[in-house]
Structures are given as structure tokens and as C-alpha cells.
C-alpha atoms as a PDB file:
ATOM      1  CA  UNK A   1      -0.082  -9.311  26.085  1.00  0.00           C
ATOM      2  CA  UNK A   2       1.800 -11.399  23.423  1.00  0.00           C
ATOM      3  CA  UNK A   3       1.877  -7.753  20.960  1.00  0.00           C
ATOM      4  CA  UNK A   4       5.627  -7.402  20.194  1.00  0.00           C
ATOM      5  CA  UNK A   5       6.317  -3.692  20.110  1.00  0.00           C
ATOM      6  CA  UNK A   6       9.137  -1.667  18.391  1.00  0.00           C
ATOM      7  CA  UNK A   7      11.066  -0.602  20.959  1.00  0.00           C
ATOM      8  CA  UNK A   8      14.595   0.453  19.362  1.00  0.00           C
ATOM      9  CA  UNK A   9      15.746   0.855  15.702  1.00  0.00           C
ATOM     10  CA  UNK A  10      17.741  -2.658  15.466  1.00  0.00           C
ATOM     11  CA  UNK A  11      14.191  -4.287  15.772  1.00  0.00           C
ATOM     12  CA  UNK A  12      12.842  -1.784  13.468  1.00  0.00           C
ATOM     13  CA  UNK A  13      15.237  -2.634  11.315  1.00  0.00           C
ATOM     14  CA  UNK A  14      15.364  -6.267  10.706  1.00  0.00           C
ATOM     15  CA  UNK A  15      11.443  -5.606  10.886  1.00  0.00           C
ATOM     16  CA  UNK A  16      12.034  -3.714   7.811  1.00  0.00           C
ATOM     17  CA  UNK A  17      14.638  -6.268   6.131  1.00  0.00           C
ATOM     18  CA  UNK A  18      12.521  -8.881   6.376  1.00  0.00           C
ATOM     19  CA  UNK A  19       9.153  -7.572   4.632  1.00  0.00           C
ATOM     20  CA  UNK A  20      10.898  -5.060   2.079  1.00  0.00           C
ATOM     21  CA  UNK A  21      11.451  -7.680  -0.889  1.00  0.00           C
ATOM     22  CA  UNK A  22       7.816  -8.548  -1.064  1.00  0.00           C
ATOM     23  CA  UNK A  23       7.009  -4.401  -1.755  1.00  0.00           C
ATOM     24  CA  UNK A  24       7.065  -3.859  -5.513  1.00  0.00           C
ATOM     25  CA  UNK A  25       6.349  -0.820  -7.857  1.00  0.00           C
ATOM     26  CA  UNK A  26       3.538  -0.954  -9.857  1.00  0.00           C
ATOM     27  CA  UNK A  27       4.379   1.253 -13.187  1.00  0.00           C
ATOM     28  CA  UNK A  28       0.908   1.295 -15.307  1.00  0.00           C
ATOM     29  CA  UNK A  29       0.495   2.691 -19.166  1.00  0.00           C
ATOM     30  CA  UNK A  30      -2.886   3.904 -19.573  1.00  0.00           C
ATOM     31  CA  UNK A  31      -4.622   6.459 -22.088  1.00  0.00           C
ATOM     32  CA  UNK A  32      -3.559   9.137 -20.360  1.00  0.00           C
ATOM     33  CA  UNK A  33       0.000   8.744 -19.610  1.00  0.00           C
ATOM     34  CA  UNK A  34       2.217   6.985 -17.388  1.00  0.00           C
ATOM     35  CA  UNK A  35       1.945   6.448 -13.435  1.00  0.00           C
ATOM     36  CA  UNK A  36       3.184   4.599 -10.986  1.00  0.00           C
ATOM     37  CA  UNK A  37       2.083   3.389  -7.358  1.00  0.00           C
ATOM     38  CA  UNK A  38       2.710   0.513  -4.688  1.00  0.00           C
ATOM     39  CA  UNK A  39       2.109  -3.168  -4.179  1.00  0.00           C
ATOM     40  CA  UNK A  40       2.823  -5.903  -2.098  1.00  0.00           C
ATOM     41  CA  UNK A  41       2.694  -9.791  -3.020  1.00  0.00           C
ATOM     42  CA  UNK A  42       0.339 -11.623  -1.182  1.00  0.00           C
ATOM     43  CA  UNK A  43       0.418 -15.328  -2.066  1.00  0.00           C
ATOM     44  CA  UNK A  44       3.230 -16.981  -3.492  1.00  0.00           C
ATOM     45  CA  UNK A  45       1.814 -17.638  -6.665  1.00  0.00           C
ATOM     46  CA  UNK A  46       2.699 -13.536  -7.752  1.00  0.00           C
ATOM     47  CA  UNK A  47      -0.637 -12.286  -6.458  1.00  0.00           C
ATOM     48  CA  UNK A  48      -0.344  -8.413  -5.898  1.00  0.00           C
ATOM     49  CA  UNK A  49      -2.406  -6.415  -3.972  1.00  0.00           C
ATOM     50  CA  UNK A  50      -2.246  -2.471  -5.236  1.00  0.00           C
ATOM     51  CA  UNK A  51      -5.571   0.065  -5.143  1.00  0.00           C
ATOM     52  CA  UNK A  52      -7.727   0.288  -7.938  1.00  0.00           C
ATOM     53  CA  UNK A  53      -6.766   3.591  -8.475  1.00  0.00           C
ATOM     54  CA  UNK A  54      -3.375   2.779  -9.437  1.00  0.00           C
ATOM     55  CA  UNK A  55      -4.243   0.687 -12.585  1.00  0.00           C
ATOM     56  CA  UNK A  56      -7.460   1.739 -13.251  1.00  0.00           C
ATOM     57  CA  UNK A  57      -7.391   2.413 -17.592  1.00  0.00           C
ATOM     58  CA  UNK A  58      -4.061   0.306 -17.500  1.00  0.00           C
ATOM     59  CA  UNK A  59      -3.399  -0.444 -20.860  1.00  0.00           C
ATOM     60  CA  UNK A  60       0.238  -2.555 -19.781  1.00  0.00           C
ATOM     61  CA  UNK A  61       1.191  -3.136 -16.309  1.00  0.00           C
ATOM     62  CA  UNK A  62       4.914  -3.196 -15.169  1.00  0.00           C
ATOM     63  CA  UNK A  63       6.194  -4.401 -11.447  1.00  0.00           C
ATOM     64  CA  UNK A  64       9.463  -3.514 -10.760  1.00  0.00           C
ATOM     65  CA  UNK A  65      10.701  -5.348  -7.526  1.00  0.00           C
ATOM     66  CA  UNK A  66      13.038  -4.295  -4.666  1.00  0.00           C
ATOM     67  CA  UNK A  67      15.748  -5.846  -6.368  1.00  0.00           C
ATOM     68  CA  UNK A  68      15.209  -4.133  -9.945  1.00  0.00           C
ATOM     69  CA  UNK A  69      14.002  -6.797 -10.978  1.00  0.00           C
ATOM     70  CA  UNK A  70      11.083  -5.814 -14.033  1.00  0.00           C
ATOM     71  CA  UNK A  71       8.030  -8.021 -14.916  1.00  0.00           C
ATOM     72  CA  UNK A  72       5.258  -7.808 -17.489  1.00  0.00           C
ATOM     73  CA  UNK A  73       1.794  -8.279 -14.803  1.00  0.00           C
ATOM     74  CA  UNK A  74      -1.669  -9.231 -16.069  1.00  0.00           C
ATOM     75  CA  UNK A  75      -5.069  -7.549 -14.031  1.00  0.00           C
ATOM     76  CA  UNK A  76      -6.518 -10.593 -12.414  1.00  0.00           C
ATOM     77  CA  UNK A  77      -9.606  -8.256 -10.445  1.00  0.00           C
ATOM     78  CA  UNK A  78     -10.293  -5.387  -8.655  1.00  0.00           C
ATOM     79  CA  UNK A  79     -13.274  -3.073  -7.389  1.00  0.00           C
ATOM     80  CA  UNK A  80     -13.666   0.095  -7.499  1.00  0.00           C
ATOM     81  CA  UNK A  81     -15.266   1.068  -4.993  1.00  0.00           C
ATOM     82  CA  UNK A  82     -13.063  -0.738  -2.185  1.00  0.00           C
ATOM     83  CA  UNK A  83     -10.016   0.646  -4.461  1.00  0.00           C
ATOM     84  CA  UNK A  84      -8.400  -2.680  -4.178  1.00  0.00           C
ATOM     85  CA  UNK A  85      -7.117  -4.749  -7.742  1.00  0.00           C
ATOM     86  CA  UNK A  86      -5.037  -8.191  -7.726  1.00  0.00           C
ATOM     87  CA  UNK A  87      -2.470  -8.192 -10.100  1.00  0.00           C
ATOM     88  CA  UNK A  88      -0.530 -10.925 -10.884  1.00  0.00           C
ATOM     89  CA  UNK A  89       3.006 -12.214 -11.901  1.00  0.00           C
ATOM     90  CA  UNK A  90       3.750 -15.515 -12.828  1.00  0.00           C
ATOM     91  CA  UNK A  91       6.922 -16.624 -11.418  1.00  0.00           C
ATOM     92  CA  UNK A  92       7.755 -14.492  -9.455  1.00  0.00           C
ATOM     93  CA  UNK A  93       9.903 -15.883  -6.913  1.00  0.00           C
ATOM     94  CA  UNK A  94       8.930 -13.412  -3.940  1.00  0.00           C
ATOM     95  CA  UNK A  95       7.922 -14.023  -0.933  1.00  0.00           C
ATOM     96  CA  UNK A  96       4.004 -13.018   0.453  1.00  0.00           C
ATOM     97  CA  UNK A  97       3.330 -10.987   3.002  1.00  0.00           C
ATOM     98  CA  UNK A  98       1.561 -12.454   5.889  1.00  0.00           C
ATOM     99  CA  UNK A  99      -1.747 -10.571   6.823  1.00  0.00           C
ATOM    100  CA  UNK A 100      -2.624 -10.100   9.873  1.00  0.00           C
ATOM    101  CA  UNK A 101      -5.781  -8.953  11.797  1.00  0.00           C
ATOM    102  CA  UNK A 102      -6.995  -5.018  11.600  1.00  0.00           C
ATOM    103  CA  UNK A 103      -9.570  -5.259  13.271  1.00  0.00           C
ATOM    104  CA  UNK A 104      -7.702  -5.887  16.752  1.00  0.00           C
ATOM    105  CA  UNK A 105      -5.882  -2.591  15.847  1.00  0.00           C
ATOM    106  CA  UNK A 106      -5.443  -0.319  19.019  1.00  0.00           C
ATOM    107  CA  UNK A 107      -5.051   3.730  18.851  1.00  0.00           C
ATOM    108  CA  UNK A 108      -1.051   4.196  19.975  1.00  0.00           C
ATOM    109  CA  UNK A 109       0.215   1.106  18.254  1.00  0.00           C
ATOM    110  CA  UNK A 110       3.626   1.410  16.118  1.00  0.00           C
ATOM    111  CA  UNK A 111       2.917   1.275  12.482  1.00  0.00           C
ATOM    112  CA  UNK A 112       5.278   1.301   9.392  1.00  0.00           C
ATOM    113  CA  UNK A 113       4.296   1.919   5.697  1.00  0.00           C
ATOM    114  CA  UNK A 114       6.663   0.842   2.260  1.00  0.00           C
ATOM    115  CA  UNK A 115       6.348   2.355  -0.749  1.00  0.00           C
ATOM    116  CA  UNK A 116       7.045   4.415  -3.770  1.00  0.00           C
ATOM    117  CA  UNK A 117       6.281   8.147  -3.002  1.00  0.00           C
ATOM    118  CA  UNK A 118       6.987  11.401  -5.034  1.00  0.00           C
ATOM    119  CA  UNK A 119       9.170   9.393  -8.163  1.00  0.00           C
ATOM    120  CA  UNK A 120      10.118   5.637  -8.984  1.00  0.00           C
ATOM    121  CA  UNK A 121      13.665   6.774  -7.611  1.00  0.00           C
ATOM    122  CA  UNK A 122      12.347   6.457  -4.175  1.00  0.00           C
ATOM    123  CA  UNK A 123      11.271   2.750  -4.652  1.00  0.00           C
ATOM    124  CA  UNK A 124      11.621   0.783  -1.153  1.00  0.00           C
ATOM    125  CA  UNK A 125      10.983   4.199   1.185  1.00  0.00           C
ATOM    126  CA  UNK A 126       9.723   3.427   4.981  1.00  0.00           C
ATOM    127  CA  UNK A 127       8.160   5.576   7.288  1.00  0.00           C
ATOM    128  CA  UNK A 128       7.031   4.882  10.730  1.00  0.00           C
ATOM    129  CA  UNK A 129       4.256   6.093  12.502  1.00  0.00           C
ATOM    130  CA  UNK A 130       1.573   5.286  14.968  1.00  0.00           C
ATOM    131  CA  UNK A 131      -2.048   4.152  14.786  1.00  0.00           C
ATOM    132  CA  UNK A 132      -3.839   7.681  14.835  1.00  0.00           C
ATOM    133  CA  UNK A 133      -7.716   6.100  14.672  1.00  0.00           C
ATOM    134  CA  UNK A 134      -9.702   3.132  13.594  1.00  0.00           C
ATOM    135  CA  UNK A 135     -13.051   2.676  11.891  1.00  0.00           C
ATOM    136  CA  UNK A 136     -12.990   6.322  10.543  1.00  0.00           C
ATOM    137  CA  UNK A 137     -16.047   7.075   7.926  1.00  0.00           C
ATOM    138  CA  UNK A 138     -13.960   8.853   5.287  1.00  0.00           C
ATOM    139  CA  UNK A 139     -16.369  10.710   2.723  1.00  0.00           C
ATOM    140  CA  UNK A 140     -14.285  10.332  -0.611  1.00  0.00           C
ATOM    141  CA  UNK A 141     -15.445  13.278  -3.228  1.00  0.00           C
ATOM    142  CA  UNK A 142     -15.040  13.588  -7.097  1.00  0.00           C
ATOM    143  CA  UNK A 143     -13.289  17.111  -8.152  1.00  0.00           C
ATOM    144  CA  UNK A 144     -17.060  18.020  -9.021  1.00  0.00           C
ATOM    145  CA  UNK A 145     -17.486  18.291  -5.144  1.00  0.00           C
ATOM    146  CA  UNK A 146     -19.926  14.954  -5.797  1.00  0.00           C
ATOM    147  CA  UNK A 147     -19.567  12.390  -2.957  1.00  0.00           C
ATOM    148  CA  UNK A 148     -18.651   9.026  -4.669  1.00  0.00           C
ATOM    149  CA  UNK A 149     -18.069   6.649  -1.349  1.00  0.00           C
ATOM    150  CA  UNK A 150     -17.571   7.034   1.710  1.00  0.00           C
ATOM    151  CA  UNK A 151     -15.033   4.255   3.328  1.00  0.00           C
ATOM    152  CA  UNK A 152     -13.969   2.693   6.511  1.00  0.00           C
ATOM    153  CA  UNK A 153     -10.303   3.542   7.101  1.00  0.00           C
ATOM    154  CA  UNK A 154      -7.129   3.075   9.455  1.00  0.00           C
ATOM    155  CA  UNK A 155      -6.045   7.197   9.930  1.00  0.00           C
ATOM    156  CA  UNK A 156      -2.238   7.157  10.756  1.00  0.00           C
ATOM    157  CA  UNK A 157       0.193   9.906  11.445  1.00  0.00           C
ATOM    158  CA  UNK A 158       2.703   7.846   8.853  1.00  0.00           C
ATOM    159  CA  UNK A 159       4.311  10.150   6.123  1.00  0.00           C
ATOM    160  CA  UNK A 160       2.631   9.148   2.753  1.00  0.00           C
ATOM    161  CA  UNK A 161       2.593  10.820  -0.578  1.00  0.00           C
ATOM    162  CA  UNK A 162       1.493  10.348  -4.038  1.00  0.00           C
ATOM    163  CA  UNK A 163       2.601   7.340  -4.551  1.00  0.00           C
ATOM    164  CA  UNK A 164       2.131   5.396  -1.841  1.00  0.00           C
ATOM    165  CA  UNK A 165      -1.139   4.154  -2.923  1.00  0.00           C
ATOM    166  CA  UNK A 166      -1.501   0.170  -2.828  1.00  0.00           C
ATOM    167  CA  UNK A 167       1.551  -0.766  -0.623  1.00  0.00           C
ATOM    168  CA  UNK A 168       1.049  -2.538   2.868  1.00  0.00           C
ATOM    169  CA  UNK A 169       0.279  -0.626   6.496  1.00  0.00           C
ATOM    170  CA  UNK A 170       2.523  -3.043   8.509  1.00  0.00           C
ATOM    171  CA  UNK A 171       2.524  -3.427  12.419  1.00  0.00           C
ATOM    172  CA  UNK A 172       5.393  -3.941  14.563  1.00  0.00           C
ATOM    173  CA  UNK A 173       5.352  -7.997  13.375  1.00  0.00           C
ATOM    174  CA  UNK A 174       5.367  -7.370  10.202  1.00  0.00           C
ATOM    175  CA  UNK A 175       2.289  -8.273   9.301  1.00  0.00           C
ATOM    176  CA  UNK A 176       0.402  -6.425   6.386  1.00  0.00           C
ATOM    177  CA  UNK A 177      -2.820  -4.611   8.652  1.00  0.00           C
ATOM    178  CA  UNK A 178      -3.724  -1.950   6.253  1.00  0.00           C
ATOM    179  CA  UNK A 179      -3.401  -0.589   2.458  1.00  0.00           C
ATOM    180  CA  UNK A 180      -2.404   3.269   1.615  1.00  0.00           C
ATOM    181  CA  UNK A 181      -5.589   4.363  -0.132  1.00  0.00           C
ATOM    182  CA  UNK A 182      -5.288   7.846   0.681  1.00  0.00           C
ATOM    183  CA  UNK A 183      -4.063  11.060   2.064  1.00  0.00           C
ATOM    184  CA  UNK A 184      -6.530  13.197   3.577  1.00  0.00           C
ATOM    185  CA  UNK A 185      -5.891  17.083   4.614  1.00  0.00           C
ATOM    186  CA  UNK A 186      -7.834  19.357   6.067  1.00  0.00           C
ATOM    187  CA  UNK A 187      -8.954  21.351   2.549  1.00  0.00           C
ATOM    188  CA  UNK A 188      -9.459  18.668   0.237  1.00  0.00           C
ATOM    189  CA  UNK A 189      -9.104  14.556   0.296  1.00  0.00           C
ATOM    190  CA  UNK A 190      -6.729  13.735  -2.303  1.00  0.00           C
ATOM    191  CA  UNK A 191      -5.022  10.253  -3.437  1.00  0.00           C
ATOM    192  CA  UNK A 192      -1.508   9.339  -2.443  1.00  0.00           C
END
């Protein structure tokens, strides 16, 4: 078995120290407001994957990086119904995130998630968990009670809140397995 595990917090935290620069904040102007949610970069040409959700009626995108670090982004794609959008900086000078495989994801395994829950202020929050299920059908329903999608998910017992949304599901390597789509509870299925 060549899986390195987390075992004690000094590997947990150079783990973190390594992958945190690549995690942005993705603040987004739209119609409606302001809002904010998570990214990481995935190729070193300022690619930045986030979830739909989080720019969707975007009239100006902002990333701010670990470092403070603020940059106008342009919408390169995205799809709603995966929730997944590319965003892109150019210039950026961060490192990508390597990706590595989910579907060789095992119930048990150590799991850490980066991100931007609750308010901007909490930029660059971890949380650690484990892998709670794979392949779960989640049924994903408008506030009309309307089923719009039902997707294939990663469930973890890894704190997430609003927020969240878009930034990586990293195992114990490092390696981006999963994005924060959502945060389901037993009444209702609500974003993070």
C-alpha cells in the first residue's frame, strides 16, 4: 500500500502549508448583491476551479489570494448542472494544485477541506475529516420542492459551511480529490 496517511499533526501540517497558497476567495458582484465562495488554481496559467453556483449572474469577479493579494478574474466556462465554472487570472503567479484520482477513494480515508466559510475574514480555514461515502446519488431540489439534478458525490464528515463552495477536498497527499458543492442535512439540502 503506497497511500501515505496522516498520522500526527506535524504531517498534517506541512500537508496544509504546502497546498494553502493555491486556495483563493472568489468575491463575485452580481444583480443581486455581493457573495463570496472558494477556489483553487488548477493549472499554472491562473485557471480556477470554483462551483457554478458561486458566480453564477457575476457581473465582476474578484480573487483574493492567501496572501491578500486581489485580482480582477474573467469567466472562462462553467456548467450548471455539474456546478463547476473555470475562472481565470492572468498572471497569477500561484502554484496548481495537483489532482489526483477520486475514484480510488476508500470509506475511512483522512480528508482535509480549505476554504472561506461563514465571512471573507475566515479566508484560508482547514478542517479535517474522513471519507464518510462514495458514489452517493444526491437528489438536489429547487426551494419550490422541484428536483433539478440529482449528482454523484463524495459525503464527508468534514466541517463545511456557506462558503465553502468551490474549494478543493484534499487527501492526505495533498492532492485535490473532490470539490465542496454542498452541505446536506437531514431537513433540507442546502449550498455551502
Amino acid at each position: 500500500n503506497d497511500q501515505h496517511v496522516i498520522v500526527d499533526s506535524s504531517n498534517l501540517v506541512s500537508l496544509v502549508e504546502s497546498v494553502q497558497g493555491s486556495v483563493v476567495t472568489v468575491k463575485v458582484s452580481t444583480s443581486k448583491g455581493t457573495g463570496f465562495g472558494s477556489g483553487f488554481v488548477y493549472t499554472d496559467q491562473g485557471h480556477i476551479i470554483t462551483n457554478y453556483h458561486v458566480i453564477d449572474d457575476a457581473k465582476r469577479i474578484i480573487v483574493v489570494c492567501h496572501d491578500g493579494r486581489t485580482h480582477e478574474a474573467e469567466l472562462i466556462d462553467g456548467d450548471e448542472l455539474s456546478d463547476i465554472a473555470v475562472i481565470r487570472v492572468k498572471d497569477l503567479g500561484v502554484p496548481s494544485l495537483a489532482v489526483g484520482d477520486s475514484d480510488a477513494l476508500r470509506v475511512g480515508e483522512d480528508v482535509i477541506a480549505i476554504g472561506t466559510p461563514v465571512d471573507t475574514e475566515y479566508a484560508g480555514t482547514v478542517t479535517k475529516g474522513i471519507i464518510s461515502g462514495v458514489k452517493r446519488k444526491v437528489r438536489v431540489y429547487e426551494q419550490s420542492g422541484y428536483l433539478s439534478k440529482t449528482m454523484e458525490m463524495i459525503q464527508t464528515d468534514t466541517v463545511l459551511n456557506h462558503g465553502n463552495s468551490g474549494g478543493p477536498l484534499l487527501d492526505s497527499r495533498g492532492n485535490v480529490i473532490g470539490i465542496v458543492t454542498l452541505k446536506y442535512t437531514y431537513k433540507e439540502g442546502s449550498t455551502a
